[in-house]
C-alpha atoms as a PDB file:
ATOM      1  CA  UNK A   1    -129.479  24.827 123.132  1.00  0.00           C
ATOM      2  CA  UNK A   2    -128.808  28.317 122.790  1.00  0.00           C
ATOM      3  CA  UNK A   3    -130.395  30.596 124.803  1.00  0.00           C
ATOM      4  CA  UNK A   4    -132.379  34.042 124.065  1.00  0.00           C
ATOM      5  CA  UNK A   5    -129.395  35.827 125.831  1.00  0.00           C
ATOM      6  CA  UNK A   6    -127.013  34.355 123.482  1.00  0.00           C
ATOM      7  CA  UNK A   7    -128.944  35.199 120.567  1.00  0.00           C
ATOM      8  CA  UNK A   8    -129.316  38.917 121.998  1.00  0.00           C
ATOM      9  CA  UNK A   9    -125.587  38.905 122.193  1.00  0.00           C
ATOM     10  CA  UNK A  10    -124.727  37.768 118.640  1.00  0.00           C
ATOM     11  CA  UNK A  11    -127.612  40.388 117.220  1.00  0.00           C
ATOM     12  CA  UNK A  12    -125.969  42.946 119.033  1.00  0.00           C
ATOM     13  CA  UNK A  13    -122.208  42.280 117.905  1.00  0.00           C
ATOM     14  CA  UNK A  14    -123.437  41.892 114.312  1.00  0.00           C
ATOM     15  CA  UNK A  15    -125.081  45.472 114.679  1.00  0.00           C
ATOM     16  CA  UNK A  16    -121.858  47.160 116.364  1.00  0.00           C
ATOM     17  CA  UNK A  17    -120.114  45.174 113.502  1.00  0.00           C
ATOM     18  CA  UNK A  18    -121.887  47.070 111.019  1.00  0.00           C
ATOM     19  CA  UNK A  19    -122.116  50.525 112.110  1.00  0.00           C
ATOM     20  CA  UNK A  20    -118.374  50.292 112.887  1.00  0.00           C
ATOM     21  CA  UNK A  21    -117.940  48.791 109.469  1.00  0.00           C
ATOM     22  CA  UNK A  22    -120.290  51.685 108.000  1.00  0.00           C
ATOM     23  CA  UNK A  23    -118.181  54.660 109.789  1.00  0.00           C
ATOM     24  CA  UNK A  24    -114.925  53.047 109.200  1.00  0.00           C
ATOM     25  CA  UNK A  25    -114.659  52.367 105.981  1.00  0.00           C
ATOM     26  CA  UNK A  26    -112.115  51.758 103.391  1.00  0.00           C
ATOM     27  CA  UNK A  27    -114.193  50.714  99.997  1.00  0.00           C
ATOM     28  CA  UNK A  28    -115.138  52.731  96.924  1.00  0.00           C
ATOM     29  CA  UNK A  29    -118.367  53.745  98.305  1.00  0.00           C
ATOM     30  CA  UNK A  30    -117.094  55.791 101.342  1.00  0.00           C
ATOM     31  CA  UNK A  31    -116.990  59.386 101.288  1.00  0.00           C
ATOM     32  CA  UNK A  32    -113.380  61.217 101.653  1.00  0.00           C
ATOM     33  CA  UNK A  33    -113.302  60.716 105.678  1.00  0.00           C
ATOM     34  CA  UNK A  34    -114.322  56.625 104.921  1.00  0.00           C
ATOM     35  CA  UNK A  35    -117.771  56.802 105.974  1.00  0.00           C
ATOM     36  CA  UNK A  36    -120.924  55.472 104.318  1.00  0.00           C
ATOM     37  CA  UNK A  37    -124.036  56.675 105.086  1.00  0.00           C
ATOM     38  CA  UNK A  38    -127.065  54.306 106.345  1.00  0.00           C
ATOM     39  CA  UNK A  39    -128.887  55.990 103.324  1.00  0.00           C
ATOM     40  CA  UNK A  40    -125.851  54.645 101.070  1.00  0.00           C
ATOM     41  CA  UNK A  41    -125.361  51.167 102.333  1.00  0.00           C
ATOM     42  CA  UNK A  42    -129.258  50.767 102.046  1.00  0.00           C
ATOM     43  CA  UNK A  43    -129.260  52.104  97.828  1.00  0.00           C
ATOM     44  CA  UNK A  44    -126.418  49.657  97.407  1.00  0.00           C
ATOM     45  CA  UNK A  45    -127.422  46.730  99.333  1.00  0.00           C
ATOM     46  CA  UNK A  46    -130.727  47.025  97.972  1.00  0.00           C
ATOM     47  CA  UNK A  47    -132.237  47.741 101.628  1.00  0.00           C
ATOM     48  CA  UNK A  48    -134.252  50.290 103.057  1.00  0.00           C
ATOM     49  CA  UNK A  49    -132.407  53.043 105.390  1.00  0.00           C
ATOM     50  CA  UNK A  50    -134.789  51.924 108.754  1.00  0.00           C
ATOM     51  CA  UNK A  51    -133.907  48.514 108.153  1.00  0.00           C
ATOM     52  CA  UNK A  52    -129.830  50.115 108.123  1.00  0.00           C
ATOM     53  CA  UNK A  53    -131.114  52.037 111.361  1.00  0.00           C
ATOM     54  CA  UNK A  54    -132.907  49.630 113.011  1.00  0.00           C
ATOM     55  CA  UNK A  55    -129.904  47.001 112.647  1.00  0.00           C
ATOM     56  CA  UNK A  56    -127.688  50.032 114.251  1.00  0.00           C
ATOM     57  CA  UNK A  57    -129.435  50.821 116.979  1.00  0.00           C
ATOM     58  CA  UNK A  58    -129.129  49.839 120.876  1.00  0.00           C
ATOM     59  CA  UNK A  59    -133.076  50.191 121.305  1.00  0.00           C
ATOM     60  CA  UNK A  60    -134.815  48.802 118.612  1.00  0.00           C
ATOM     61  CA  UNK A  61    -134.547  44.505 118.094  1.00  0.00           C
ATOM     62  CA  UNK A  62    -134.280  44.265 114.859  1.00  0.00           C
ATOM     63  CA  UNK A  63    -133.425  40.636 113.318  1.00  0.00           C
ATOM     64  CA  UNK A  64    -132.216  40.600 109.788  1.00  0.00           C
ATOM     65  CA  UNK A  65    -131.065  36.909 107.767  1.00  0.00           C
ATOM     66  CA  UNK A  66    -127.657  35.867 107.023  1.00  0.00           C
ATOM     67  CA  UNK A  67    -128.195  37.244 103.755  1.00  0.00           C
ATOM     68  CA  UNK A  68    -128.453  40.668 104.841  1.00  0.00           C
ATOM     69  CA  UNK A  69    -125.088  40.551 106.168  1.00  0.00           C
ATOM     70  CA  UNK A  70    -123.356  39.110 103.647  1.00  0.00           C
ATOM     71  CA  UNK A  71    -124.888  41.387 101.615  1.00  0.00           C
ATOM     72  CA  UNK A  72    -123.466  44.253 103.450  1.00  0.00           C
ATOM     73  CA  UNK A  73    -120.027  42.426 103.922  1.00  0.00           C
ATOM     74  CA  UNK A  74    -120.098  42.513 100.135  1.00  0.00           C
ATOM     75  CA  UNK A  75    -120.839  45.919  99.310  1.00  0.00           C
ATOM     76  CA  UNK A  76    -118.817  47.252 102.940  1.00  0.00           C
ATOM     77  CA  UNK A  77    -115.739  45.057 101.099  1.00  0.00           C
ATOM     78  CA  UNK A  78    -115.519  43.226 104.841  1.00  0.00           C
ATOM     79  CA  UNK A  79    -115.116  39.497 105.142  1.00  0.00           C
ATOM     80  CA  UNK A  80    -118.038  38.227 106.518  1.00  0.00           C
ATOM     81  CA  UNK A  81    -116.639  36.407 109.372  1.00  0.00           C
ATOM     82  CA  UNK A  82    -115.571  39.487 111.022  1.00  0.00           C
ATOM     83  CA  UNK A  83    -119.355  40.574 112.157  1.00  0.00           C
ATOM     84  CA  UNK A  84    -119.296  37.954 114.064  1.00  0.00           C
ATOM     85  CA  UNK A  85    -116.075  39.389 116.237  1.00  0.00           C
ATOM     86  CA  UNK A  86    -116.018  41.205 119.000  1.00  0.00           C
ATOM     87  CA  UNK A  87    -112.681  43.233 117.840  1.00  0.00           C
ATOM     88  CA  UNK A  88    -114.421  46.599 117.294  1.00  0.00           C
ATOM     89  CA  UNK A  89    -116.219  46.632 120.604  1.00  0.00           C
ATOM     90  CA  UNK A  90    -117.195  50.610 120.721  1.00  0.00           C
END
Protein backbone atom coordinates (compact mmCIF):
# COMPACT_ATOMS: atom_id res chain seq x y z
CA UNK A 1 0.00 0.00 0.00
CA UNK A 2 1.17 3.33 -0.54
CA UNK A 3 1.65 5.45 2.11
CA UNK A 4 0.51 9.26 2.86
CA UNK A 5 4.29 10.17 2.54
CA UNK A 6 4.44 8.75 -0.82
CA UNK A 7 1.46 10.42 -1.95
CA UNK A 8 2.89 13.83 -0.44
CA UNK A 9 5.91 13.15 -2.53
CA UNK A 10 4.26 12.53 -5.93
CA UNK A 11 1.83 15.81 -5.22
CA UNK A 12 4.78 17.69 -4.66
CA UNK A 13 6.90 16.60 -7.85
CA UNK A 14 3.78 17.07 -9.99
CA UNK A 15 3.57 20.76 -8.57
CA UNK A 16 7.47 21.54 -9.09
CA UNK A 17 6.70 19.83 -12.51
CA UNK A 18 4.34 22.41 -13.34
CA UNK A 19 5.63 25.60 -12.20
CA UNK A 20 8.94 24.60 -13.84
CA UNK A 21 6.95 23.68 -16.89
CA UNK A 22 4.97 27.15 -16.53
CA UNK A 23 8.37 29.35 -16.25
CA UNK A 24 10.18 27.34 -18.74
CA UNK A 25 8.37 27.20 -21.50
CA UNK A 26 8.71 26.64 -25.12
CA UNK A 27 4.88 26.58 -26.62
CA UNK A 28 2.86 29.24 -28.42
CA UNK A 29 1.39 30.53 -25.34
CA UNK A 30 4.63 31.76 -23.60
CA UNK A 31 5.55 35.23 -23.56
CA UNK A 32 9.02 36.33 -25.37
CA UNK A 33 11.28 35.12 -22.23
CA UNK A 34 9.05 31.46 -22.38
CA UNK A 35 7.01 32.03 -19.46
CA UNK A 36 3.27 31.58 -18.93
CA UNK A 37 1.58 33.14 -16.40
CA UNK A 38 -0.63 31.14 -13.67
CA UNK A 39 -3.39 33.61 -14.92
CA UNK A 40 -2.64 32.19 -18.60
CA UNK A 41 -2.38 28.51 -18.02
CA UNK A 42 -5.68 28.84 -15.92
CA UNK A 43 -7.79 30.88 -19.23
CA UNK A 44 -6.41 28.10 -21.38
CA UNK A 45 -6.79 25.10 -19.35
CA UNK A 46 -10.08 26.19 -18.44
CA UNK A 47 -8.98 26.49 -14.58
CA UNK A 48 -9.11 29.05 -12.13
CA UNK A 49 -5.66 30.99 -11.27
CA UNK A 50 -5.85 29.72 -7.20
CA UNK A 51 -6.34 26.37 -8.34
CA UNK A 52 -2.78 27.23 -10.76
CA UNK A 53 -1.45 28.74 -7.32
CA UNK A 54 -2.49 26.42 -5.02
CA UNK A 55 -0.99 23.42 -7.23
CA UNK A 56 2.40 25.70 -7.16
CA UNK A 57 2.80 26.28 -3.90
CA UNK A 58 5.04 24.58 -1.01
CA UNK A 59 2.30 25.52 1.72
CA UNK A 60 -0.95 24.95 0.56
CA UNK A 61 -2.08 20.83 -0.19
CA UNK A 62 -3.80 21.13 -2.94
CA UNK A 63 -4.90 17.74 -4.83
CA UNK A 64 -6.00 18.12 -8.37
CA UNK A 65 -7.16 14.70 -10.82
CA UNK A 66 -5.18 13.24 -13.51
CA UNK A 67 -7.15 15.25 -15.74
CA UNK A 68 -5.89 18.42 -14.58
CA UNK A 69 -2.53 17.50 -15.55
CA UNK A 70 -2.98 16.25 -18.66
CA UNK A 71 -4.80 19.08 -19.27
CA UNK A 72 -1.93 21.29 -18.55
CA UNK A 73 0.58 18.85 -20.31
CA UNK A 74 -1.64 19.61 -23.29
CA UNK A 75 -1.86 23.19 -23.36
CA UNK A 76 2.13 23.49 -21.63
CA UNK A 77 2.94 21.17 -25.04
CA UNK A 78 4.82 18.69 -22.26
CA UNK A 79 4.40 14.95 -22.41
CA UNK A 80 2.61 13.98 -19.60
CA UNK A 81 4.90 11.47 -18.24
CA UNK A 82 7.43 13.98 -17.44
CA UNK A 83 5.40 15.48 -14.22
CA UNK A 84 5.91 12.59 -12.84
CA UNK A 85 10.02 13.05 -12.98
CA UNK A 86 12.10 14.31 -10.74
CA UNK A 87 14.53 15.91 -13.59
CA UNK A 88 13.67 19.57 -12.85
CA UNK A 89 14.18 19.32 -9.12
CA UNK A 90 14.46 23.32 -8.28
Amino acid sequence: MITNDEIDAIYNMISRNIKYYRLHNKSKYADGFGRISQEKLAELCNLSQSLIANIESKKVRQTFSITVVATISKVLNIPFEDFFSDKTLN
